[in-house]
C-alpha atoms as a PDB file:
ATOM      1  CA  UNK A   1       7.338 -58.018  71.315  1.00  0.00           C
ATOM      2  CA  UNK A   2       6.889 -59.450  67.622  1.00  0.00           C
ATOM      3  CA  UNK A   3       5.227 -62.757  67.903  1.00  0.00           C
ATOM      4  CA  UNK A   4       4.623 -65.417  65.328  1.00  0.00           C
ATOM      5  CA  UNK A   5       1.881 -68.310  65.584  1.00  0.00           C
ATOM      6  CA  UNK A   6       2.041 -71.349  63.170  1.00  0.00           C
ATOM      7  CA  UNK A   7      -1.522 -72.717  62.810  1.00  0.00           C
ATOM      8  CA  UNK A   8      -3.052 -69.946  63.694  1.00  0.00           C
ATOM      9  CA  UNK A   9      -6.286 -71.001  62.019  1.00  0.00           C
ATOM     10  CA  UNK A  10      -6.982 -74.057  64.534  1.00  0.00           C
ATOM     11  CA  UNK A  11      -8.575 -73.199  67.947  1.00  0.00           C
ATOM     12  CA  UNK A  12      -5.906 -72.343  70.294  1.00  0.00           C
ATOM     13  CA  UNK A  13      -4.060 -70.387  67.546  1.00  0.00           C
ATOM     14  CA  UNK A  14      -6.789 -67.820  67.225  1.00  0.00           C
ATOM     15  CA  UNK A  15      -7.483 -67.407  71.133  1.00  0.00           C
ATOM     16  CA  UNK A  16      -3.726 -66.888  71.339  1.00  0.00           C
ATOM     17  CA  UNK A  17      -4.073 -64.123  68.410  1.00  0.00           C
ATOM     18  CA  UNK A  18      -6.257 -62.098  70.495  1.00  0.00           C
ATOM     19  CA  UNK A  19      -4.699 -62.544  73.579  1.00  0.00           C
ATOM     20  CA  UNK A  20      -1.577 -61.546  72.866  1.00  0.00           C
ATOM     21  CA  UNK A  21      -2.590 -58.761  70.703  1.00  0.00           C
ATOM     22  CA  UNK A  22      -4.625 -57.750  74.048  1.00  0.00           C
ATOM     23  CA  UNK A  23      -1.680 -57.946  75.994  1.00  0.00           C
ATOM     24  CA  UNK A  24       0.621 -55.645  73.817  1.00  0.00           C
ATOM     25  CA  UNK A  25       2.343 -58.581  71.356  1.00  0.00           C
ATOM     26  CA  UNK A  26       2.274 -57.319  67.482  1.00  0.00           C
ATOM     27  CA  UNK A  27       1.131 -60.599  66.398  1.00  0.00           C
ATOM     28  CA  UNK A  28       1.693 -62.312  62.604  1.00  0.00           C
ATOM     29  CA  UNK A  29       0.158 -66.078  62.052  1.00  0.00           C
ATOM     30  CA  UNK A  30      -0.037 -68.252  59.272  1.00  0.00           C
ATOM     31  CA  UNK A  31      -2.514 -70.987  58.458  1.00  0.00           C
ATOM     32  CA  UNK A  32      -2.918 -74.068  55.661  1.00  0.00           C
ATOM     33  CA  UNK A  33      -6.193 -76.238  56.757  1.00  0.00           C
ATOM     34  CA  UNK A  34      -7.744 -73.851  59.331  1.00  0.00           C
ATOM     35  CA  UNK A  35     -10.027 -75.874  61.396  1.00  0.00           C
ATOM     36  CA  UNK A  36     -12.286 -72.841  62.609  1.00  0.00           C
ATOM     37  CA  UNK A  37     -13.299 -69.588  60.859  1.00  0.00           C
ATOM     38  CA  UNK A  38     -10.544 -67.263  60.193  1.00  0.00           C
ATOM     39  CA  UNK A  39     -12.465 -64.568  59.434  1.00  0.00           C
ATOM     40  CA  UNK A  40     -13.129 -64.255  63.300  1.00  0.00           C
ATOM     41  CA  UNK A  41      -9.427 -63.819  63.952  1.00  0.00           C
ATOM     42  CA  UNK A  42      -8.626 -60.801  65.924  1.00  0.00           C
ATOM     43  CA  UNK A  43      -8.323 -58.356  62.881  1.00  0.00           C
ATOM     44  CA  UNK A  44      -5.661 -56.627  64.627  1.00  0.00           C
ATOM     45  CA  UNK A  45      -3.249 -59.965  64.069  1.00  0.00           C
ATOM     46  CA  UNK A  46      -1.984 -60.223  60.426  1.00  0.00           C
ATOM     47  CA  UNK A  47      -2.995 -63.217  59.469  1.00  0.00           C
ATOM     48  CA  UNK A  48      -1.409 -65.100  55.737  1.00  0.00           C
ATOM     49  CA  UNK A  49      -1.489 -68.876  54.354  1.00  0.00           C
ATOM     50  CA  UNK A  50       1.905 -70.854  54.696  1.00  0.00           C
ATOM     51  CA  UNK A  51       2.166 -74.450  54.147  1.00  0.00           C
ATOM     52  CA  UNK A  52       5.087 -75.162  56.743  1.00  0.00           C
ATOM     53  CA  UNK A  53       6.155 -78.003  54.611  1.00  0.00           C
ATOM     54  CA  UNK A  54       7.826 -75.459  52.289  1.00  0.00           C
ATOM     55  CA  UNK A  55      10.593 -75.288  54.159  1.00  0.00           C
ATOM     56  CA  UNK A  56      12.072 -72.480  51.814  1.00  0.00           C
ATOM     57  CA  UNK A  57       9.405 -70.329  52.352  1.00  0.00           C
ATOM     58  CA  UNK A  58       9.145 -71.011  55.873  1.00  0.00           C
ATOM     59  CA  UNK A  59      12.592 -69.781  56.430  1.00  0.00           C
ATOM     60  CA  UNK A  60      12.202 -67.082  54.140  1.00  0.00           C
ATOM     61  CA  UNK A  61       9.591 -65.573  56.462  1.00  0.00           C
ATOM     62  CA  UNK A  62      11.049 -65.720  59.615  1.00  0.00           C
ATOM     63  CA  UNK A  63      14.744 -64.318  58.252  1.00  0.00           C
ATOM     64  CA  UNK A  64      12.647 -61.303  57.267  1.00  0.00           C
ATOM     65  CA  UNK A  65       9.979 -60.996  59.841  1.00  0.00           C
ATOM     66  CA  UNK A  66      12.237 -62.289  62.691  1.00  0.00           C
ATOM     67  CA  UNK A  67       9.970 -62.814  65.488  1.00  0.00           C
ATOM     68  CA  UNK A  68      10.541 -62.629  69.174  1.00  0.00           C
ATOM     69  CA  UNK A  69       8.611 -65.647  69.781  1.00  0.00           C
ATOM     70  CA  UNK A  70       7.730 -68.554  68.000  1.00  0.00           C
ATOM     71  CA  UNK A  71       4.265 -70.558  68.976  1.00  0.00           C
ATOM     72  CA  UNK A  72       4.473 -73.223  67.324  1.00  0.00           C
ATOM     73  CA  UNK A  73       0.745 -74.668  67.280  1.00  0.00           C
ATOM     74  CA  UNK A  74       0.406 -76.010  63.414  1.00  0.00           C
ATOM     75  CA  UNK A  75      -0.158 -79.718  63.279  1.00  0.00           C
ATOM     76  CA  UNK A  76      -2.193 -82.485  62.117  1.00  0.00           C
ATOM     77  CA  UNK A  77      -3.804 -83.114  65.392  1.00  0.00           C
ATOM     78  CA  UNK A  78      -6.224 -85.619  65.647  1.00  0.00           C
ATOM     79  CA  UNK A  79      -5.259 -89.719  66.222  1.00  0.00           C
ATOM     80  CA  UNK A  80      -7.441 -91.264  64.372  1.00  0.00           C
ATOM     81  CA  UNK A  81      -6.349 -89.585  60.901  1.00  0.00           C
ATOM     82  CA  UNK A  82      -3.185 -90.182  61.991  1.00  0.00           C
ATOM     83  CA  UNK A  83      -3.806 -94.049  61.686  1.00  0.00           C
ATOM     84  CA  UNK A  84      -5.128 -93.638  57.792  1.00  0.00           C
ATOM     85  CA  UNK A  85      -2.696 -91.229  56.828  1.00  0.00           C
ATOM     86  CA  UNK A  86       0.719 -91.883  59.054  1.00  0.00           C
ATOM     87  CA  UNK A  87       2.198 -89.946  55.755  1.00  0.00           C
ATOM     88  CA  UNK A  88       0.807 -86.868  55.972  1.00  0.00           C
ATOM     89  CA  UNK A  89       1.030 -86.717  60.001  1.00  0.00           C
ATOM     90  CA  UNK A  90       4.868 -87.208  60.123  1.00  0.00           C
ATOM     91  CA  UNK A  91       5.088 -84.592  56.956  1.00  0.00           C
ATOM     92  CA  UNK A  92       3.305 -81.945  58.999  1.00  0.00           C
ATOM     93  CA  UNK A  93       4.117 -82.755  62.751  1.00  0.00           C
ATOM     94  CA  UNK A  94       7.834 -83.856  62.092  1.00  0.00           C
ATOM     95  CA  UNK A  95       9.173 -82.318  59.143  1.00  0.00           C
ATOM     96  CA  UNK A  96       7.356 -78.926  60.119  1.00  0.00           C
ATOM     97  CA  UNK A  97       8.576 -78.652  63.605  1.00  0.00           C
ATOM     98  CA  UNK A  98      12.373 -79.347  61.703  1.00  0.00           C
ATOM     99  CA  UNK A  99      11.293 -76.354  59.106  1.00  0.00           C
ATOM    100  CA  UNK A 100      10.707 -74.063  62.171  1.00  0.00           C
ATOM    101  CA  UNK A 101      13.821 -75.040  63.873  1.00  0.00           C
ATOM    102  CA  UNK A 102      16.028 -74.815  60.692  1.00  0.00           C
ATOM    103  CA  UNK A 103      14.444 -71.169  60.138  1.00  0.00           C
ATOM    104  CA  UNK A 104      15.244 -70.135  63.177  1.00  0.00           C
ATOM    105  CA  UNK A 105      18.752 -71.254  63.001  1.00  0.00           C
ATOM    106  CA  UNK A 106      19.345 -70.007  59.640  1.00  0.00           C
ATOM    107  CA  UNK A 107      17.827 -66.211  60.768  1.00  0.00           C
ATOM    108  CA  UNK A 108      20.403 -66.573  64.103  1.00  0.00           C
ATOM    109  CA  UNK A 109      23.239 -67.217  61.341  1.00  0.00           C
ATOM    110  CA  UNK A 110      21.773 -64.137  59.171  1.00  0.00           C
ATOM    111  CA  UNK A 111      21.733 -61.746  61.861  1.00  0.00           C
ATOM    112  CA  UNK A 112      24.084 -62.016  64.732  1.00  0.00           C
ATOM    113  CA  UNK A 113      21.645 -61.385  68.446  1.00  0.00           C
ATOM    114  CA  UNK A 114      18.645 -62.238  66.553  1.00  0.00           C
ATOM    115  CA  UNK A 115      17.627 -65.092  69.799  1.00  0.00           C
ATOM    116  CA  UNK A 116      14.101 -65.824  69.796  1.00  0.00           C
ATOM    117  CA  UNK A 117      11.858 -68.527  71.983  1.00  0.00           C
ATOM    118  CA  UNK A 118      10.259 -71.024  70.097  1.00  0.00           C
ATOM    119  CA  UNK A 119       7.602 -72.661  71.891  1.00  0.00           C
ATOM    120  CA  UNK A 120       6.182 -75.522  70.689  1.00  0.00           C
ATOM    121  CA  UNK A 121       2.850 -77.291  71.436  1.00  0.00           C
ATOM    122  CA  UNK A 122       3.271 -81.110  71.805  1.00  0.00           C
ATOM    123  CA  UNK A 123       0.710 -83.136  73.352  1.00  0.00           C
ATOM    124  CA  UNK A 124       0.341 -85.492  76.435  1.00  0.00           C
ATOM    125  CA  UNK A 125      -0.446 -88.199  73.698  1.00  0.00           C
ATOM    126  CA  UNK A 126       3.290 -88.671  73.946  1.00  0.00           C
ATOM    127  CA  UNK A 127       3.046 -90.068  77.388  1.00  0.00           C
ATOM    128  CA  UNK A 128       0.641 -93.156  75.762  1.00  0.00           C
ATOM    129  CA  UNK A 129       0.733 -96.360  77.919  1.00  0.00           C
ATOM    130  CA  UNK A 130       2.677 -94.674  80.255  1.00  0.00           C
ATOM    131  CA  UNK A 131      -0.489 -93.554  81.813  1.00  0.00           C
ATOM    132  CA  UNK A 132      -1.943 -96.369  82.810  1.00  0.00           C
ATOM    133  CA  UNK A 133       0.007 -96.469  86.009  1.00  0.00           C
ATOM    134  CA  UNK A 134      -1.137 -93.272  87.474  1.00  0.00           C
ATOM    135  CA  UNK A 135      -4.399 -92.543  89.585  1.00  0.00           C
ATOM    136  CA  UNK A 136      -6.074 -88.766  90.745  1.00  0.00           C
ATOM    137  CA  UNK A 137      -3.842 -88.678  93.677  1.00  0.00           C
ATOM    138  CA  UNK A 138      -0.580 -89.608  91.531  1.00  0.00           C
ATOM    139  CA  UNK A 139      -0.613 -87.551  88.348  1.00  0.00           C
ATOM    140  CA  UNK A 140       1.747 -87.717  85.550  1.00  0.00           C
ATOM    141  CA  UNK A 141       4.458 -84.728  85.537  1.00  0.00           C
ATOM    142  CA  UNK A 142       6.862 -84.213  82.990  1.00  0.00           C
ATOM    143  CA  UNK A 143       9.101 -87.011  84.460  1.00  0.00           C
ATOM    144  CA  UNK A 144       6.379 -89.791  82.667  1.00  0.00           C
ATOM    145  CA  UNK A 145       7.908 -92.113  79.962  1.00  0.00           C
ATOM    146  CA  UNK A 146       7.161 -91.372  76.573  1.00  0.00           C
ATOM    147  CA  UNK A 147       5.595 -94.099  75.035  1.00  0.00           C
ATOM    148  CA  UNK A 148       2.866 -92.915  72.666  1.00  0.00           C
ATOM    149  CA  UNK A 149       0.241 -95.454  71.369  1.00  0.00           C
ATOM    150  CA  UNK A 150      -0.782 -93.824  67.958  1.00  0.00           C
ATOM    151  CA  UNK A 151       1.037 -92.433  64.924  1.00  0.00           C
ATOM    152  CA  UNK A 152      -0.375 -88.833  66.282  1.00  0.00           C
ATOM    153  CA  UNK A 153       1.225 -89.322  69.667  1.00  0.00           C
ATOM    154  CA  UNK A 154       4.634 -90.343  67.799  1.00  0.00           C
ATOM    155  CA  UNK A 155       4.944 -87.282  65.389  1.00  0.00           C
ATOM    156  CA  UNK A 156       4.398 -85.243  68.649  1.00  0.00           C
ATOM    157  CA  UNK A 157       7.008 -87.258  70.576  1.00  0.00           C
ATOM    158  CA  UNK A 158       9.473 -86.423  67.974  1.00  0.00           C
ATOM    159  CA  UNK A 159       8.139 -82.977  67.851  1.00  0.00           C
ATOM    160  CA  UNK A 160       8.848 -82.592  72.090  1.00  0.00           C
ATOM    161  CA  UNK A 161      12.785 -84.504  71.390  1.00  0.00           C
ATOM    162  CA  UNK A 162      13.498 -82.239  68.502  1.00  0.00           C
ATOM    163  CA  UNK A 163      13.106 -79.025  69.976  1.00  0.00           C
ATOM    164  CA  UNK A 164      14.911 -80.577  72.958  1.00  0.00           C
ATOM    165  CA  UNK A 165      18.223 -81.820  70.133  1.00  0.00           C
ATOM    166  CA  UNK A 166      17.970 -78.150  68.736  1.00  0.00           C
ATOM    167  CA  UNK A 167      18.367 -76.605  71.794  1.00  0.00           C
ATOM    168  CA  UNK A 168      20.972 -78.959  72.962  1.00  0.00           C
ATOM    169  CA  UNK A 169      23.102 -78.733  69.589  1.00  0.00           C
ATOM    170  CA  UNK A 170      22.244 -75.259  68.633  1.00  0.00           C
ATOM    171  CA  UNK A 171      21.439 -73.605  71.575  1.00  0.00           C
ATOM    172  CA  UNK A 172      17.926 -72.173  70.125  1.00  0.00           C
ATOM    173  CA  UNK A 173      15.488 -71.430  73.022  1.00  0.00           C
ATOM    174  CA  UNK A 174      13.211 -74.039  72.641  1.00  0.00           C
ATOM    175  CA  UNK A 175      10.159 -74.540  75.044  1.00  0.00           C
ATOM    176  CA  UNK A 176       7.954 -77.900  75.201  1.00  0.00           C
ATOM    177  CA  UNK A 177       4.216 -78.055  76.394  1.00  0.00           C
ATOM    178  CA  UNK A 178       2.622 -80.875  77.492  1.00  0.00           C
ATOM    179  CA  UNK A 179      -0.725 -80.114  76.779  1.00  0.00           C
ATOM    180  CA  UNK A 180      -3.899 -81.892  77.989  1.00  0.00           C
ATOM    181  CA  UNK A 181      -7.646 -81.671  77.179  1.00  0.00           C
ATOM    182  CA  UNK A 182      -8.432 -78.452  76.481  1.00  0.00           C
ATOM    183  CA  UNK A 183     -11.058 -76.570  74.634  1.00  0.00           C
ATOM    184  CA  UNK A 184     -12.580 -73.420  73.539  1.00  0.00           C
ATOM    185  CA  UNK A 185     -15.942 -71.324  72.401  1.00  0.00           C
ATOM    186  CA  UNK A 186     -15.479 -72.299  68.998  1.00  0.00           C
ATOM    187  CA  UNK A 187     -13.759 -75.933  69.137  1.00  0.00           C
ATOM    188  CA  UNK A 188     -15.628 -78.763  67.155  1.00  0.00           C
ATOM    189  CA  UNK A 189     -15.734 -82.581  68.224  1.00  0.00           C
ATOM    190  CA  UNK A 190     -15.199 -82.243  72.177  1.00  0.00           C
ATOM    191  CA  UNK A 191     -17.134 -83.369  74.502  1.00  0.00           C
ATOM    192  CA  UNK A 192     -17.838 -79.365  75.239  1.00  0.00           C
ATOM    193  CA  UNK A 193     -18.059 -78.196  71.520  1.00  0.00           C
ATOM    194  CA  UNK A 194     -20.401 -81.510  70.775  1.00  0.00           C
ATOM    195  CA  UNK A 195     -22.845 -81.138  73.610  1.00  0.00           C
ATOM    196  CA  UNK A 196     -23.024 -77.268  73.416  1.00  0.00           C
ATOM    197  CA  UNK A 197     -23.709 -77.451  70.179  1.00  0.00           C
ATOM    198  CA  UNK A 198     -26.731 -80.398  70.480  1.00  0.00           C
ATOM    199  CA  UNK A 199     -28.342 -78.011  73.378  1.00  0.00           C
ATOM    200  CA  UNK A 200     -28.495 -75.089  71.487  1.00  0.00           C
ATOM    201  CA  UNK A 201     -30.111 -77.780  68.813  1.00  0.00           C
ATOM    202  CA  UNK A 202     -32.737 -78.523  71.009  1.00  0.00           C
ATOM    203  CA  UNK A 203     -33.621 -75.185  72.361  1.00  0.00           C
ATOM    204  CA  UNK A 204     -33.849 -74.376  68.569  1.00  0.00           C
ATOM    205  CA  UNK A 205     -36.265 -77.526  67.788  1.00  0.00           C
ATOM    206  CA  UNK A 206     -37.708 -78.160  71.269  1.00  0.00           C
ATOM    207  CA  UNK A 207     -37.206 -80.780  73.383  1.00  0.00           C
ATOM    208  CA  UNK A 208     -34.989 -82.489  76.171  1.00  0.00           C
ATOM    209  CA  UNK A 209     -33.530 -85.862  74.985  1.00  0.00           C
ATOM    210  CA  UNK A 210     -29.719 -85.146  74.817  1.00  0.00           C
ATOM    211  CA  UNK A 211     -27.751 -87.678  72.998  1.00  0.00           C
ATOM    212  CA  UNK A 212     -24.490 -88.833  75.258  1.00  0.00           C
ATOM    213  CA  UNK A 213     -21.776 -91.713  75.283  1.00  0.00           C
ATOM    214  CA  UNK A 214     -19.763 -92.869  77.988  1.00  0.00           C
ATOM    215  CA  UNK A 215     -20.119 -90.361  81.447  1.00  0.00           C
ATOM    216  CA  UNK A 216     -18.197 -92.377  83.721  1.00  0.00           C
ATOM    217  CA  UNK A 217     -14.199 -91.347  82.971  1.00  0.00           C
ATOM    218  CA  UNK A 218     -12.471 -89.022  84.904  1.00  0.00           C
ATOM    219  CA  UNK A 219     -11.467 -85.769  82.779  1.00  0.00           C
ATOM    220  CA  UNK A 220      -9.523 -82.380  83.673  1.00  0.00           C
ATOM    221  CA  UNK A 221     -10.496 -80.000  80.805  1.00  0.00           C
ATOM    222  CA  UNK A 222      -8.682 -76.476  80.528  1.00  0.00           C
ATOM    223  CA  UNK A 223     -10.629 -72.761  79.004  1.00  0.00           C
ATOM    224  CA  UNK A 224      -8.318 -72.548  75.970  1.00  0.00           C
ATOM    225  CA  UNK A 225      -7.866 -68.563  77.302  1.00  0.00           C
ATOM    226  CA  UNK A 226      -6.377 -70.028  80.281  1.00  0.00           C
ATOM    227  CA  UNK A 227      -3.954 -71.903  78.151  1.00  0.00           C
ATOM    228  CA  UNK A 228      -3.400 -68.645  76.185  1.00  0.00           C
ATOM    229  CA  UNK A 229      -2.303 -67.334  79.698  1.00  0.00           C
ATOM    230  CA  UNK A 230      -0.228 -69.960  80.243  1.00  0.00           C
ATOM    231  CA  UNK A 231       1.566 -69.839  76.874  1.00  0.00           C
ATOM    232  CA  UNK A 232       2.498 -66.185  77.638  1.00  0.00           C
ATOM    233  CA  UNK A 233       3.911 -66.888  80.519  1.00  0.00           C
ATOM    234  CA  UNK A 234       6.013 -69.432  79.595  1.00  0.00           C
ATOM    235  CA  UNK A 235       7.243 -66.690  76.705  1.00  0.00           C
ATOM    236  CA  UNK A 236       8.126 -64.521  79.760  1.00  0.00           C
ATOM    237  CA  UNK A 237       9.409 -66.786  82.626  1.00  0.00           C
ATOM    238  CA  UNK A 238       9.943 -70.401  80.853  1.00  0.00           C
ATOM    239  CA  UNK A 239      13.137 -72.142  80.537  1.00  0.00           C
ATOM    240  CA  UNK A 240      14.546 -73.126  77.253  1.00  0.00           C
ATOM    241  CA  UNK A 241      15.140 -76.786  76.881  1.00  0.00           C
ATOM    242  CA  UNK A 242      12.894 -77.415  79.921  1.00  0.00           C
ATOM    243  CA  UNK A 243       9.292 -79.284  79.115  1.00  0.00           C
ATOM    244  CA  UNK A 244       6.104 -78.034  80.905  1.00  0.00           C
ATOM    245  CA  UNK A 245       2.532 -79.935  81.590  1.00  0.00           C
ATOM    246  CA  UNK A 246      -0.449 -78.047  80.947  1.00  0.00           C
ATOM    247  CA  UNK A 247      -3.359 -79.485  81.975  1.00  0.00           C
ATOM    248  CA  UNK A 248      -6.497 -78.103  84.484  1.00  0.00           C
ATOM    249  CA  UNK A 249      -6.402 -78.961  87.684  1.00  0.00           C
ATOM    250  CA  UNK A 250     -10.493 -79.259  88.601  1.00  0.00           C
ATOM    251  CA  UNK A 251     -10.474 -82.927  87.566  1.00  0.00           C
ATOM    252  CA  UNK A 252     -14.562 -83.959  87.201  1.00  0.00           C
ATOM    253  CA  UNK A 253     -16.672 -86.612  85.541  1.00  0.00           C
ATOM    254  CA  UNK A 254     -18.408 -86.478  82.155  1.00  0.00           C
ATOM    255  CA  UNK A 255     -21.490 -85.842  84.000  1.00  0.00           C
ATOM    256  CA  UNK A 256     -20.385 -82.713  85.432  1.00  0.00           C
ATOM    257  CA  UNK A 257     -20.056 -81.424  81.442  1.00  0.00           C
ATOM    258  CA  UNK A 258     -24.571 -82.743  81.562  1.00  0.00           C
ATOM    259  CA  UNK A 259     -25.033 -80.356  85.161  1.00  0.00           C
ATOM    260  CA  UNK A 260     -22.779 -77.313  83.370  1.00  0.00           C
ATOM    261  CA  UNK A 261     -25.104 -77.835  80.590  1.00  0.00           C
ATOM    262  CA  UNK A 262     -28.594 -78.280  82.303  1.00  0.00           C
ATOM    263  CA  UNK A 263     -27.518 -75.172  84.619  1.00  0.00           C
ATOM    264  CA  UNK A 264     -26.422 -72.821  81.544  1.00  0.00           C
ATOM    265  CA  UNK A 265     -29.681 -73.655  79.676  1.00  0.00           C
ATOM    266  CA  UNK A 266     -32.091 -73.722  81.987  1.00  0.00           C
ATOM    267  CA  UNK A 267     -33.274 -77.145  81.165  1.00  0.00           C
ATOM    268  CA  UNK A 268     -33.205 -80.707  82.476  1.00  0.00           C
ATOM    269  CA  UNK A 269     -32.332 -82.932  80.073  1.00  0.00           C
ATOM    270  CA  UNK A 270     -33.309 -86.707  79.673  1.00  0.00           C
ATOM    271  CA  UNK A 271     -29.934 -88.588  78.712  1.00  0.00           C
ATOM    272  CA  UNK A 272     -30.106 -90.953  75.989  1.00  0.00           C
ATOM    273  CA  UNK A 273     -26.888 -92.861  75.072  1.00  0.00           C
ATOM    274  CA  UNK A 274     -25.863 -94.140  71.616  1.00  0.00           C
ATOM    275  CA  UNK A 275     -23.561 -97.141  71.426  1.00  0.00           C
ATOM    276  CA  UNK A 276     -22.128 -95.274  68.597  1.00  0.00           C
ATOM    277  CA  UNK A 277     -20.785 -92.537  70.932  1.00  0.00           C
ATOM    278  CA  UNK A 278     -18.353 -94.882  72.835  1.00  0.00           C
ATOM    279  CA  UNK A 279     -15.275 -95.674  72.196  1.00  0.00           C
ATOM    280  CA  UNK A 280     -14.374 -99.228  72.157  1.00  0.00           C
ATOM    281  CA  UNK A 281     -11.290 -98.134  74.438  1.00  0.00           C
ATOM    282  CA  UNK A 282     -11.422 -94.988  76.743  1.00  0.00           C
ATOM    283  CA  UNK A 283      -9.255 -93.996  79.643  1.00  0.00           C
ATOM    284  CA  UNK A 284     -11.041 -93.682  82.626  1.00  0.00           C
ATOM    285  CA  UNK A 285      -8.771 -90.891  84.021  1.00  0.00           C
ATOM    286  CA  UNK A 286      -6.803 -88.166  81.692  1.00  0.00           C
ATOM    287  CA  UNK A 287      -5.514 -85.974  83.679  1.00  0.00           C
ATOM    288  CA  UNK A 288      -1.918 -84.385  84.501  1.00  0.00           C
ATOM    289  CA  UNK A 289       0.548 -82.897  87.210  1.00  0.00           C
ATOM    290  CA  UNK A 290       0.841 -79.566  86.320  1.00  0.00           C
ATOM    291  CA  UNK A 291       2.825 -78.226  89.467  1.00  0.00           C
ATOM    292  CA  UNK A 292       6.249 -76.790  87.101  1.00  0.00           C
ATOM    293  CA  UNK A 293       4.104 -74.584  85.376  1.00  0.00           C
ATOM    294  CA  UNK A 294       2.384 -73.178  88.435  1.00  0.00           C
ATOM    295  CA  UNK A 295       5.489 -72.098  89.699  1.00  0.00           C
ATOM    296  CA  UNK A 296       6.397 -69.585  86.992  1.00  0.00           C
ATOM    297  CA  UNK A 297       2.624 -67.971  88.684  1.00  0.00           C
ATOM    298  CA  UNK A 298       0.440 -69.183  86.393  1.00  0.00           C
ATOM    299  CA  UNK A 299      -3.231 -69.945  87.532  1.00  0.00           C
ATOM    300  CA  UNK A 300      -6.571 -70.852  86.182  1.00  0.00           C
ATOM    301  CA  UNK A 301      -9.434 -68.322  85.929  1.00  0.00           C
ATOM    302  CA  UNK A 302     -11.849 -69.968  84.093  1.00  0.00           C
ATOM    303  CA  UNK A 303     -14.448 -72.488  85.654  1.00  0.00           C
ATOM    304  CA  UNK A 304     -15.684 -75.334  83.581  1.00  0.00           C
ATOM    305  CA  UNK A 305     -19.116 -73.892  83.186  1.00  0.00           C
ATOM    306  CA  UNK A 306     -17.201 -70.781  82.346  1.00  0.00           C
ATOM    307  CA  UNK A 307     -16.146 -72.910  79.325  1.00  0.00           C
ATOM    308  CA  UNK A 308     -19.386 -74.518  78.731  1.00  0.00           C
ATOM    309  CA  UNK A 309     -21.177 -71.381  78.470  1.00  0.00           C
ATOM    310  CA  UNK A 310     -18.822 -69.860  76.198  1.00  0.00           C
ATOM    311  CA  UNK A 311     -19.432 -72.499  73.784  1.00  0.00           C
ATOM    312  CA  UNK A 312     -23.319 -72.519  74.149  1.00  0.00           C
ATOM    313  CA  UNK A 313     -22.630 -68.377  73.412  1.00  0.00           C
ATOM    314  CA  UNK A 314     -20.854 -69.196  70.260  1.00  0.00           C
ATOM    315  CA  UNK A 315     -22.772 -71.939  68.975  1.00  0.00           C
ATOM    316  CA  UNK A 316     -25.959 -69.872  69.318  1.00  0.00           C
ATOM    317  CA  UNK A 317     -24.064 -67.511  66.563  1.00  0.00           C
ATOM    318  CA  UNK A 318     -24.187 -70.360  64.318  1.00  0.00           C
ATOM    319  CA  UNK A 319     -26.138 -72.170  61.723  1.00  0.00           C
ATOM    320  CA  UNK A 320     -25.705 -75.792  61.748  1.00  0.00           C
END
């Protein structure tokens, strides 16, 4: 199985490297603005820069690699960029997603049975105001409206509909993910990445005063190596055209991320909040329904301290 992984530089695109290259998958990705250190990329996984808004060279690459699957994870991913630079967002998120799609189709015209999934990473930004109806015992599921609140929520909107046109038009086998909070070992500005790294800070320096901002929402936040599980899966079992939440299901508040913390490092901490920490708006519950999914047999693994002391791990690697 020859896999292909746009944005393979960001956080979920190198867990996904390694697990699939674990699992069997000859694995090719390409990066442009990798937001972690490639060089820790599963060396097995041939890895290559690609801006996918050369949409030449984009289809170029898959007409001669043709892949079997197409994760589609490459994106300008953050909301409040998206705000300064609407521009650049819809270049990447929109026009990208259409350079996949059109290099797909072009490779099915080049070689007759060439067929592959492309499954594409959207974001439950889409869902915006949407959410404000729903509680912990009614959870959004794919059925939610779409009506994002940010330019970052819209590109990925249009991202979800697109591959949902192309498969309707052109028949390519287009998956969309719904993805949640989620995080890894090596993911920067989270509430996981940010605290694990200020702990190991403080075991470094001494002390016990751990900077926070606002405990009190409601959060579900998924191992990125159970997404990775997830993504296979949905390779394997998924139906094209069909949209699937991913999201965790152990839905906590922030202060459970503090207890994780305090019981990984051995410490008790004295919390000290800074106004500058908290949002002037904030959700008090993200979470989603994530029942479609679990039907194809996918389940979690990971526990959230399982997360939290994977990132203490990797942050103990670093210098910072």
């Amino acid at each position: 199985m020859k896999a292909y992984i746009t944005g393979v530089g960001g956080v979920v695109g190198s867990a996904l490297a390694h697990h699939l290259v674990e699992a069997g998958y000859q694995v090719e990705g390409s990066y442009y603005t990798p937001t972690t250190d490639i060089t820790e990329i599963d060396p097995r996984a041939r890895i290559f820069e690609l801006d996918l808004r050369q949409h030449e060279a984009v289809k170029t690459y898959i007409g001669s690699y043709l892949p079997d699957v197409i994760y589609h994870l490459a994106a300008q991913s953050r909301p409040v960029p998206s705000w300064s630079d609407p521009y650049y967002t819809m270049d990447v998120n929109v026009l990208g997603t259409v350079g996949i799609l059109e290099g797909v189709k072009a490779a099915r015209e080049a070689h007759p049975g060439y067929d592959p999934k492309v499954i594409a990473i959207s974001s439950s930004a889409i869902y915006g105001d949407a959410l404000a109806k729903y509680d912990k015992d009614h959870l959004p599921d794919e059925s939610c409206d779409l009506l994002p609140l940010h330019p970052y929520g819209v590109s990925k909107a249009a991202e979800d509909l697109l591959c949902y046109q192309y498969f309707k038009n052109f028949g390519i086998k287009a998956i969309r993910i719904r993805l949640f909070n989620c995080t890894g070992r090596n993911k920067d500005q989270d509430i996981t990445g940010d605290f694990a790294k200020r702990a190991v800070k403080l075991e470094r320096e001494g002390g016990n005063k751990l900077v926070v901002g606002n405990l009190t929402a409601l959060r579900a936040i998924l191992d990125v190596r159970d997404l990775c599980s997830a993504l296979r899966i949905l390779n394997e079992k998924g139906e094209p055209g069909e949209a699937y939440n991913i999201c965790s299901s152990h839905l906590f508040r922030m202060t459970h991320v503090v207890e994780c913390l305090e019981e990984v490092m051995g410490v008790k901490y004295e919390l000290v909040p800074d106004p500058k920490l908290f949002r002037p708006a904030d959700e008090p519950l993200y979470a989603g329904n994530c029942d479609k999914i679990k039907k194809l047999g996918w389940v979690e693994k990971y526990e959230y301290i399982d997360t939290v002391r994977a990132a203490v791990d990797y942050w103990r690697t670093k210098d910072f």
